[in-house]
Protein backbone atom coordinates (compact mmCIF):
# COMPACT_ATOMS: atom_id res chain seq x y z
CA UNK A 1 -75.53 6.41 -5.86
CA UNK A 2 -74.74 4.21 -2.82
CA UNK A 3 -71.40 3.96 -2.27
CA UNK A 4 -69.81 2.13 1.38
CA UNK A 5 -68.19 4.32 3.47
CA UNK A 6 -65.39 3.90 5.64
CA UNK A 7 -63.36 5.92 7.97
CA UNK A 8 -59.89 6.14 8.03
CA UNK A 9 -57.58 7.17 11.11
CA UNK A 10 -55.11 9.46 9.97
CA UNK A 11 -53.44 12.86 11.40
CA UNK A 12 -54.69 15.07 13.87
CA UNK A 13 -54.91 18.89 13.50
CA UNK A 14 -57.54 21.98 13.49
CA UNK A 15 -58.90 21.85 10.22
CA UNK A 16 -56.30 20.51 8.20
CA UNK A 17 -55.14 17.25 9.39
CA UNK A 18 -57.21 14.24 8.99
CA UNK A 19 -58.75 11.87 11.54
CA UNK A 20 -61.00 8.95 11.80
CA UNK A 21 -60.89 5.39 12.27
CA UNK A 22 -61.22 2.50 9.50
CA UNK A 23 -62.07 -1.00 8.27
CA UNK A 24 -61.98 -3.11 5.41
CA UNK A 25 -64.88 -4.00 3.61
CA UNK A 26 -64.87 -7.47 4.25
CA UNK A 27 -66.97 -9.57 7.00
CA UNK A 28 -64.21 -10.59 8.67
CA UNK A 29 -64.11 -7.29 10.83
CA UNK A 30 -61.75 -5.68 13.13
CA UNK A 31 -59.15 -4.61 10.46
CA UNK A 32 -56.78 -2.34 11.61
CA UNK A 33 -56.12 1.19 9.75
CA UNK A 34 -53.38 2.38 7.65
CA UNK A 35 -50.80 3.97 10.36
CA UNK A 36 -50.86 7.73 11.67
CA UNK A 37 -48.03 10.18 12.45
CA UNK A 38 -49.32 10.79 15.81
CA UNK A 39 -47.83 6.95 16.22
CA UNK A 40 -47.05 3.37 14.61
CA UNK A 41 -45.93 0.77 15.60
CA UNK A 42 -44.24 0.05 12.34
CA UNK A 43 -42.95 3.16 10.78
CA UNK A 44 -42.66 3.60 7.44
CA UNK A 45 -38.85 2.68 5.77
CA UNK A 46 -37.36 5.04 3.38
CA UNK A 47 -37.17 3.10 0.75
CA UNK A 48 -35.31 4.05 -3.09
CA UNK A 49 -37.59 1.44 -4.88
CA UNK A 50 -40.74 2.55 -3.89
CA UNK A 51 -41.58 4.48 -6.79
CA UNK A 52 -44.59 6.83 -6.47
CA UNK A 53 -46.40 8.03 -9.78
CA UNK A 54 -49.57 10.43 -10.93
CA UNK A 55 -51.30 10.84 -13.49
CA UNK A 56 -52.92 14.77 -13.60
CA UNK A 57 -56.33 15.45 -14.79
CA UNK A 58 -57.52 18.34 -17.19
CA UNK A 59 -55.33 20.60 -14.87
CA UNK A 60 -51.94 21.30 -14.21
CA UNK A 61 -48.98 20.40 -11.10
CA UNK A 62 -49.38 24.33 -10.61
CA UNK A 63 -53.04 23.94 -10.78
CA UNK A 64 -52.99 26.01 -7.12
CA UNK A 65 -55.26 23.53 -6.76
CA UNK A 66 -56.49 19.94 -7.35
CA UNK A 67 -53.62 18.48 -8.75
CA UNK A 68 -51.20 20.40 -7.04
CA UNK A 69 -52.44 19.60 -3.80
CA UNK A 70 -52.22 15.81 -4.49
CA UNK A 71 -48.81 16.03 -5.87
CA UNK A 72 -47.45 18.06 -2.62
CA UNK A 73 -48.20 15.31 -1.04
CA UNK A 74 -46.59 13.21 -3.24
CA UNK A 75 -43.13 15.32 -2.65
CA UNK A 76 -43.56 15.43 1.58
CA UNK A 77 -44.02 11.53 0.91
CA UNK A 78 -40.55 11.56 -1.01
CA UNK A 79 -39.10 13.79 1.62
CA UNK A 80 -40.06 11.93 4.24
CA UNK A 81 -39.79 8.25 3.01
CA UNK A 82 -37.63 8.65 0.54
CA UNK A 83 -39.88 7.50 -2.63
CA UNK A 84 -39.03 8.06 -6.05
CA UNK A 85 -42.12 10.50 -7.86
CA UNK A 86 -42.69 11.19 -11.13
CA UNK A 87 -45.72 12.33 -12.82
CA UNK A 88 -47.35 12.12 -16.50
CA UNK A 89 -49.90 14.89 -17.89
CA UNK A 90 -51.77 13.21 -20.87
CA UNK A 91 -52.26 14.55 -24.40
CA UNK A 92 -55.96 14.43 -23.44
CA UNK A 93 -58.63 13.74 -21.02
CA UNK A 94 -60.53 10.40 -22.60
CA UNK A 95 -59.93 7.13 -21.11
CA UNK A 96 -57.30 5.97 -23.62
CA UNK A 97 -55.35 9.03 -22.47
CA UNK A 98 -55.11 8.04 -18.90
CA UNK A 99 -54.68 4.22 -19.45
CA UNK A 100 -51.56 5.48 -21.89
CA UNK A 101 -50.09 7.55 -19.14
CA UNK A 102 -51.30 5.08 -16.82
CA UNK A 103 -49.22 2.18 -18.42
CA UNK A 104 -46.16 4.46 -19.10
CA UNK A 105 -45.67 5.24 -15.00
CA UNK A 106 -46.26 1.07 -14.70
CA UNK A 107 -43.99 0.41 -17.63
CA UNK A 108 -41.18 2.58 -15.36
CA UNK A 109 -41.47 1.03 -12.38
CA UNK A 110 -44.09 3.33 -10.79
CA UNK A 111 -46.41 0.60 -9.40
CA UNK A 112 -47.96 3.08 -7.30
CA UNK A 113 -50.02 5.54 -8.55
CA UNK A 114 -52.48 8.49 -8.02
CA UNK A 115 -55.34 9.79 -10.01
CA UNK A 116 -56.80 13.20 -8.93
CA UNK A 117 -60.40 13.42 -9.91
CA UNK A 118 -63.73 11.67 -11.29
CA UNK A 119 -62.39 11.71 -14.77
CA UNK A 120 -60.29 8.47 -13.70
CA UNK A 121 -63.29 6.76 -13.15
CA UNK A 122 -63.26 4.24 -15.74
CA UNK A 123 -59.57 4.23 -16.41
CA UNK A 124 -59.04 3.35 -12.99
CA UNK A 125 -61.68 0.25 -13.40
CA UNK A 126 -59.67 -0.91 -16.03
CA UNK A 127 -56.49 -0.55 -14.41
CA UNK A 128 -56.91 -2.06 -11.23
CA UNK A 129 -57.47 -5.29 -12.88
CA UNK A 130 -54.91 -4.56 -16.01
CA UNK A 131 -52.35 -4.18 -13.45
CA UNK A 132 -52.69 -6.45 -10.18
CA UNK A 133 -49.83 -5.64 -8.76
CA UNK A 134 -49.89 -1.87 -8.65
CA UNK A 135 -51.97 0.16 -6.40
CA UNK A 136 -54.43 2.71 -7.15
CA UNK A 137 -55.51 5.84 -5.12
CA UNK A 138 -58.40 7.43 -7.27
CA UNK A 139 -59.70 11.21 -5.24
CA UNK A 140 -63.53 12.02 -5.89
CA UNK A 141 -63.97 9.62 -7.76
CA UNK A 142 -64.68 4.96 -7.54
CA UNK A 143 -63.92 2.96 -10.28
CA UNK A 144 -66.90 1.74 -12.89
CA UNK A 145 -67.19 0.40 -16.29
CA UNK A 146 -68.90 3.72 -17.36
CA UNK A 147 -72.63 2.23 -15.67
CA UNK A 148 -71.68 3.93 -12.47
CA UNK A 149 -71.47 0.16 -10.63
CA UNK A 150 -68.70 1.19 -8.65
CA UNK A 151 -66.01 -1.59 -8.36
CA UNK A 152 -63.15 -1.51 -5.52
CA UNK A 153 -60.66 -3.99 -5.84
CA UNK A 154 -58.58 -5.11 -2.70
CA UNK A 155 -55.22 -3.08 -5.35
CA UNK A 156 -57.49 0.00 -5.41
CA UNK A 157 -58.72 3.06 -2.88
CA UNK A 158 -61.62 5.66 -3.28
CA UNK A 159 -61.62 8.93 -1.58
CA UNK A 160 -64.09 11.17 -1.46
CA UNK A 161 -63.90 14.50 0.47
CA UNK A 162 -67.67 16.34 2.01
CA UNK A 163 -66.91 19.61 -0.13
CA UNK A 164 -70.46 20.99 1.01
CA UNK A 165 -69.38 21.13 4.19
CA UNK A 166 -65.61 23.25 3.73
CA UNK A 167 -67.71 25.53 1.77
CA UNK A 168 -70.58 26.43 4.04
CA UNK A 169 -67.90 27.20 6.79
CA UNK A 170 -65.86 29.64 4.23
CA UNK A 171 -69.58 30.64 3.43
CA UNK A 172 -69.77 31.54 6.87
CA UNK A 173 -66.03 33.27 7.63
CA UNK A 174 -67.00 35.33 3.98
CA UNK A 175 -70.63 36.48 5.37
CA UNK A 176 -68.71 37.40 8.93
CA UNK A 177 -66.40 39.59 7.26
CA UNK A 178 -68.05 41.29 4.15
CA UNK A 179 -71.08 41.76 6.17
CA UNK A 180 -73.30 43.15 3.32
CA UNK A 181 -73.22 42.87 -0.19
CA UNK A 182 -73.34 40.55 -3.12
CA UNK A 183 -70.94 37.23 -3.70
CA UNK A 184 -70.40 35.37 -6.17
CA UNK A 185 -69.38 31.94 -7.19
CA UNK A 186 -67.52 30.41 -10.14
CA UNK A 187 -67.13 27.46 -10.09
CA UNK A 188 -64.93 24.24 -13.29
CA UNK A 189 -66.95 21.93 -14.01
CA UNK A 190 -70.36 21.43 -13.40
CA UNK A 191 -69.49 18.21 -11.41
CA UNK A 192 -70.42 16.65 -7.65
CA UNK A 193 -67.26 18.17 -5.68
CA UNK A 194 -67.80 21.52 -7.45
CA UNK A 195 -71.18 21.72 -7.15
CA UNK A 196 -70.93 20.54 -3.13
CA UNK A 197 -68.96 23.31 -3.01
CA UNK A 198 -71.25 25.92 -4.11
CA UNK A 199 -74.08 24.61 -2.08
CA UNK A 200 -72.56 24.48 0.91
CA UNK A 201 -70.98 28.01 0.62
CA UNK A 202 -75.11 29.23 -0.29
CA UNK A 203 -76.00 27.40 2.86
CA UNK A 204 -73.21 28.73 4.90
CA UNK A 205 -74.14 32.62 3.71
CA UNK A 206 -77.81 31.95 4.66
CA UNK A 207 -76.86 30.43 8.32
CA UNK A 208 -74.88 33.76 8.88
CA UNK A 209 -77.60 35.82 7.65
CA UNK A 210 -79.95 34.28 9.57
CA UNK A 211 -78.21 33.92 13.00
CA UNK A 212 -75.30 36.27 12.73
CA UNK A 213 -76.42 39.19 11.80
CA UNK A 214 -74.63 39.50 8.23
CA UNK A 215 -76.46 39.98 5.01
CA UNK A 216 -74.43 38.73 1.88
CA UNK A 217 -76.47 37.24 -0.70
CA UNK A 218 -76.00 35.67 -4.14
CA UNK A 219 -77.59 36.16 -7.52
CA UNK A 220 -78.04 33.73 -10.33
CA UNK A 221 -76.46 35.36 -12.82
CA UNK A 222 -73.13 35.53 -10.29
CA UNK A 223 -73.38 31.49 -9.98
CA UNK A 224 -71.18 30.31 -13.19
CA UNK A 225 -69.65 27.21 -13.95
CA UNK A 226 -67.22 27.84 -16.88
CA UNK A 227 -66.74 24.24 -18.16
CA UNK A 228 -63.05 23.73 -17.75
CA UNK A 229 -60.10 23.27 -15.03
CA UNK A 230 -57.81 25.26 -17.22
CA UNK A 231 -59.19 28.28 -18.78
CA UNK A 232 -57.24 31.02 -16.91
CA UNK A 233 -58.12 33.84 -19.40
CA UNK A 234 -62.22 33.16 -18.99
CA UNK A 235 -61.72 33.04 -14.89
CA UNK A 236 -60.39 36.29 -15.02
CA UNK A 237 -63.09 37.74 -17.30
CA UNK A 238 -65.66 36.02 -15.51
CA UNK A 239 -64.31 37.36 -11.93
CA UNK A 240 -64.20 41.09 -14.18
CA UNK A 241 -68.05 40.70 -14.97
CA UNK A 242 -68.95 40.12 -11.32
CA UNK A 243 -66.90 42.61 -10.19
CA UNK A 244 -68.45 45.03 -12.57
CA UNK A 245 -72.00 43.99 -11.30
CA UNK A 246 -71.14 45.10 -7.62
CA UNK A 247 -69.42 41.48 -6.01
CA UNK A 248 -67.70 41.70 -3.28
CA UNK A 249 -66.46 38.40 -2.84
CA UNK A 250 -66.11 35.56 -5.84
CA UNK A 251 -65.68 31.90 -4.31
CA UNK A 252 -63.78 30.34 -6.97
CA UNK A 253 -63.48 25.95 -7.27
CA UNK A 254 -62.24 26.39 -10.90
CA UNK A 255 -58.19 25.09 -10.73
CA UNK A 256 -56.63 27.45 -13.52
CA UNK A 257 -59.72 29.52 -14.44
CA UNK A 258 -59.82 30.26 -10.61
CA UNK A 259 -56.29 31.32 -10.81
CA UNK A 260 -57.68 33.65 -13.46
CA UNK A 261 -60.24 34.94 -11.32
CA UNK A 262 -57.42 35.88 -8.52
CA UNK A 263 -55.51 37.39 -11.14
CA UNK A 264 -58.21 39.71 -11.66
CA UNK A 265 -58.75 40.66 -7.98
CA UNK A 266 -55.29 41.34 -7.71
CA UNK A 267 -55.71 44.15 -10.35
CA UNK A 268 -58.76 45.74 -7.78
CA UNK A 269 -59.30 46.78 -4.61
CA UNK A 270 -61.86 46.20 -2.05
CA UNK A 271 -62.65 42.74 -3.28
CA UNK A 272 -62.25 39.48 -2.16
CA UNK A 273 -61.95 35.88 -3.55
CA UNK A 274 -61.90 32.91 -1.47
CA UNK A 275 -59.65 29.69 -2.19
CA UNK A 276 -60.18 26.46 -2.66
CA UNK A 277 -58.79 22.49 -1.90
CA UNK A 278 -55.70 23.86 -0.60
CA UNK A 279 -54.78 26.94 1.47
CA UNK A 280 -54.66 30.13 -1.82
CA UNK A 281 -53.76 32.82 0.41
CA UNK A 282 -50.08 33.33 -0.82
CA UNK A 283 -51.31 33.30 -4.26
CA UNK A 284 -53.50 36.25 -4.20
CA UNK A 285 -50.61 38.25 -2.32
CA UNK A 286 -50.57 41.70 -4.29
CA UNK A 287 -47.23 44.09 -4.92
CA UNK A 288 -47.95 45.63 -1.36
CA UNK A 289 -47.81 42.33 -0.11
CA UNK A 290 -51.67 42.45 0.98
CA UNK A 291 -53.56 39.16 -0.30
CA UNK A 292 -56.94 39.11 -1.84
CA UNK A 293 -57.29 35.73 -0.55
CA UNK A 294 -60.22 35.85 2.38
CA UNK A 295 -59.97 32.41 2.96
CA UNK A 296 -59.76 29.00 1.58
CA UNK A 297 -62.19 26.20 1.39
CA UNK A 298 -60.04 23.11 2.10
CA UNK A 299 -59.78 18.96 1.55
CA UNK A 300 -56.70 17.83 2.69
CA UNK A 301 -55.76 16.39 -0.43
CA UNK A 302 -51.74 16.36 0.47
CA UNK A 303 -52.24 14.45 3.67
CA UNK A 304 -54.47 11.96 2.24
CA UNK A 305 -51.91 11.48 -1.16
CA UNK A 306 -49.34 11.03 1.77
CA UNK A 307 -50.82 8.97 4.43
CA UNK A 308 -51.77 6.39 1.55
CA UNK A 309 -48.03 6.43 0.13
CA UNK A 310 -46.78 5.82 3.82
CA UNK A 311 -49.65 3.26 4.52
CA UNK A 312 -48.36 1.13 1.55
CA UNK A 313 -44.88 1.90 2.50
CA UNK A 314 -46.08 0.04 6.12
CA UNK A 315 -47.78 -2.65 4.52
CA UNK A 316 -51.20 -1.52 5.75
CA UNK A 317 -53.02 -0.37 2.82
CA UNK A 318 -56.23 -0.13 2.77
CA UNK A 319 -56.90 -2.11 -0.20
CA UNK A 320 -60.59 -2.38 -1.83
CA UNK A 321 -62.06 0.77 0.82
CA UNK A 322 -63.95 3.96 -0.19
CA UNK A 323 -63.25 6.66 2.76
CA UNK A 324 -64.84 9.75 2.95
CA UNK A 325 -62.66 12.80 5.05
CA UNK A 326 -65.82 15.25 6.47
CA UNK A 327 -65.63 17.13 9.61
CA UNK A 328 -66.07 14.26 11.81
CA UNK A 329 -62.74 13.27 10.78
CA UNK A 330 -61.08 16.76 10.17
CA UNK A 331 -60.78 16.06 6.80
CA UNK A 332 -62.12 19.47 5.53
CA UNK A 333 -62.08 23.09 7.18
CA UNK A 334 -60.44 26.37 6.36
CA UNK A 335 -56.62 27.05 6.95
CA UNK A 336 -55.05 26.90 10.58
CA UNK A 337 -53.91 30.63 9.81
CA UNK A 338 -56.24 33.12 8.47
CA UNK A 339 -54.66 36.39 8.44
CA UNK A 340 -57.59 38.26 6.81
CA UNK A 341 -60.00 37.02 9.33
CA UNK A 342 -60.63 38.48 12.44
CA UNK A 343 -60.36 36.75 15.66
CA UNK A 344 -63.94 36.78 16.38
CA UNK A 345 -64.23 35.26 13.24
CA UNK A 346 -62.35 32.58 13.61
CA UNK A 347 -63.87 31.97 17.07
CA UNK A 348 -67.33 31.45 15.45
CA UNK A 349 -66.38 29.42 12.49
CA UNK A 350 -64.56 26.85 15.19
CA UNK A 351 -67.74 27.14 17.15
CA UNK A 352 -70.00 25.84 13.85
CA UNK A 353 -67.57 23.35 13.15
CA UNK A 354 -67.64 21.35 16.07
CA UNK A 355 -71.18 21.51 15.86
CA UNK A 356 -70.91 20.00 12.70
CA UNK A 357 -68.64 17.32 14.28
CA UNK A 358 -71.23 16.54 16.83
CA UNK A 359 -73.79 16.34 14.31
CA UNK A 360 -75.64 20.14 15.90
CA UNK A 361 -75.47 21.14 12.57
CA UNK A 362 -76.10 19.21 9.05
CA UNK A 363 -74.85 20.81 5.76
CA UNK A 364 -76.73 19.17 2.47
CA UNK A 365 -75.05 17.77 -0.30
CA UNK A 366 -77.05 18.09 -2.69
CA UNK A 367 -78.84 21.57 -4.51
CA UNK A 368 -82.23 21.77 -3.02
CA UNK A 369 -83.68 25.01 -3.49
CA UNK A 370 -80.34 26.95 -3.92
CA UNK A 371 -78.72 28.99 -6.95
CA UNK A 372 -77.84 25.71 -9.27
């Protein structure tokens, strides 16, 4: 699947603020990027009209996760310029669903909206040209008519994030501090962002092992996807059963059935999850105020729900573009503050991600030969 894409300059910060530059795809070249916070020449106007909407996926706003990371940055954009949010959860997660919700937000005034996750896909397709004069921000996902053509109209942006690479570095910061032993993975959906997720956390295990000195490994049977965003119950019984077969560690991309599986570490000791999409660590925080939360595997899905809000609120946005946040661009990484990680642990991980942002070091995004 070839898809064009195009950097966009955004925020600056270790690991969690986004970076890059941008054009439009169009021939005429030279198009200047949706503005940064690190300067404008424009800013962005609070404005009480500009009404923001969303539309949440098979998840929840309290997802810990996908959709709550998108819709945090929906509330710093209303915080900060003033928008008016709202969001819609559908009866269901079919097209017609998501067009209903879709055309309620547009019916209200909410002619801008964003739709967190490849589910959207086709919805999206048939929104951007239902509705010309809203905007559309779909995340891991492009519009198509269900034949996978992919379809960006100038009223609609893709985003993608490079998952494979936030997960080999928490593969690496997990190996660094377990050492030995067995981890685990469970992951939603058997989808692209998931699955990048558990490839590059295999890869990042076997880069430790091999030039670290750390041997964690990872069995097939302790590689599950469960099928669902929202199953909380089966996360925790999944994260029991892996526990119960000696894991360490569980790396969990699962929305509510990973918030299962930190409910069950909470209830142990001596084992470890890590997060995912947005910074987990105060989630797993147990009644002696320890968290089971290693680390988290990060896309900064706030910042890029934001920075489009205040790029339309400043007239610059980037209309008909698929961008793609990777290293190169800070748009993945683990969370500025680790406090179960060790200082030399965090050294190393910073030292393997700027060789990934000088191309040293190449994580694949796809399954190869590792634990599907």
């Amino acid at each position: 699947m070839k898809k064009s894409i195009v950097t966009l300059a955004i925020l600056t910060m270790v690991f969690s603020v986004l970076v890059g530059c941008g054009s439009k795809n169009n021939n005429n070249g030279g198009a200047s990027s949706p503005a940064t916070e690190s300067g404008s020449s424009a800013p962005a106007k609070p404005t009480a009209d500009f009404k923001v909407g969303m539309v949440t996926d098979s998840g929840t706003i309290d997802d810990k996760s996908f959709n709550q990371g998108t819709w945090e940055g929906v509330l710093r954009a209303k915080a900060d310029l003033g928008v008016k949010e709202k969001y819609l959860k559908p009866s269901g997660t079919t097209e017609a669903d998501y067009m209903k919700e879709i055309g309620n937000l547009y019916d209200a005034g909410f002619k801008f909206i964003l739709a967190p996750g490849f589910k959207f896909e086709t919805a999206i397709f048939k929104a951007q040209d239902k509705y010309k004069d809203a905007k559309f921000v779909i995340i891991d996902g492009g519009p198509h008519a269900g034949d996978y053509k992919y379809d960006v109209k100038p009223n609609t942006v893709s985003i993608y994030f490079a998952e494979h690479e936030s997960g080999y570095l928490a593969g690496i910061a997990t190996a660094l501090e377990v050492k030995e032993g067995e981890a685990g993975f469970i992951g939603g959906m058997e989808i692209p962002a998931v699955q990048k997720y558990n490839w590059g956390f295999q890869q990042g295990l076997a880069y430790a092992n091999e030039n670290l000195g750390t041997k964690v490994t990872i069995k097939k049977d302790n590689v599950v996807y469960q099928g669902s965003f929202d199953n909380v119950a089966a996360g925790g019984q999944l994260a029991a059963q892996m526990y119960d077969r000696g894991v360490k560690v569980i790396f969990a991309a699962a929305g509510g059935v990973g918030v299962g599986a930190i409910n069950e570490a909470k209830n142990r000791s001596d084992v470890w999850i890590v997060g995912v999409d947005s910074d987990q660590y105060k989630d797993g925080v147990k009644a002696d105020g320890k968290s089971i939360i290693l680390t988290s595997a990060m896309k900064q899905l706030d910042t890029v729900a934001f920075d489009m809000i205040k790029a339309e609120a400043e007239g610059k946005f980037p209309g008909g573009e698929t961008l793609t946040f990777d290293a190169k661009n800070d748009g993945i990484g683990l969370p500025k503050e680790n406090p179960n990680l060790s200082a030399e642990t965090v050294a190393k991980v910073a030292e393997v991600f700027n060789k990934m942002k000088a191309g040293e070091i190449t994580v694949a995004g796809e399954q190869g030969t590792l634990i599907k």
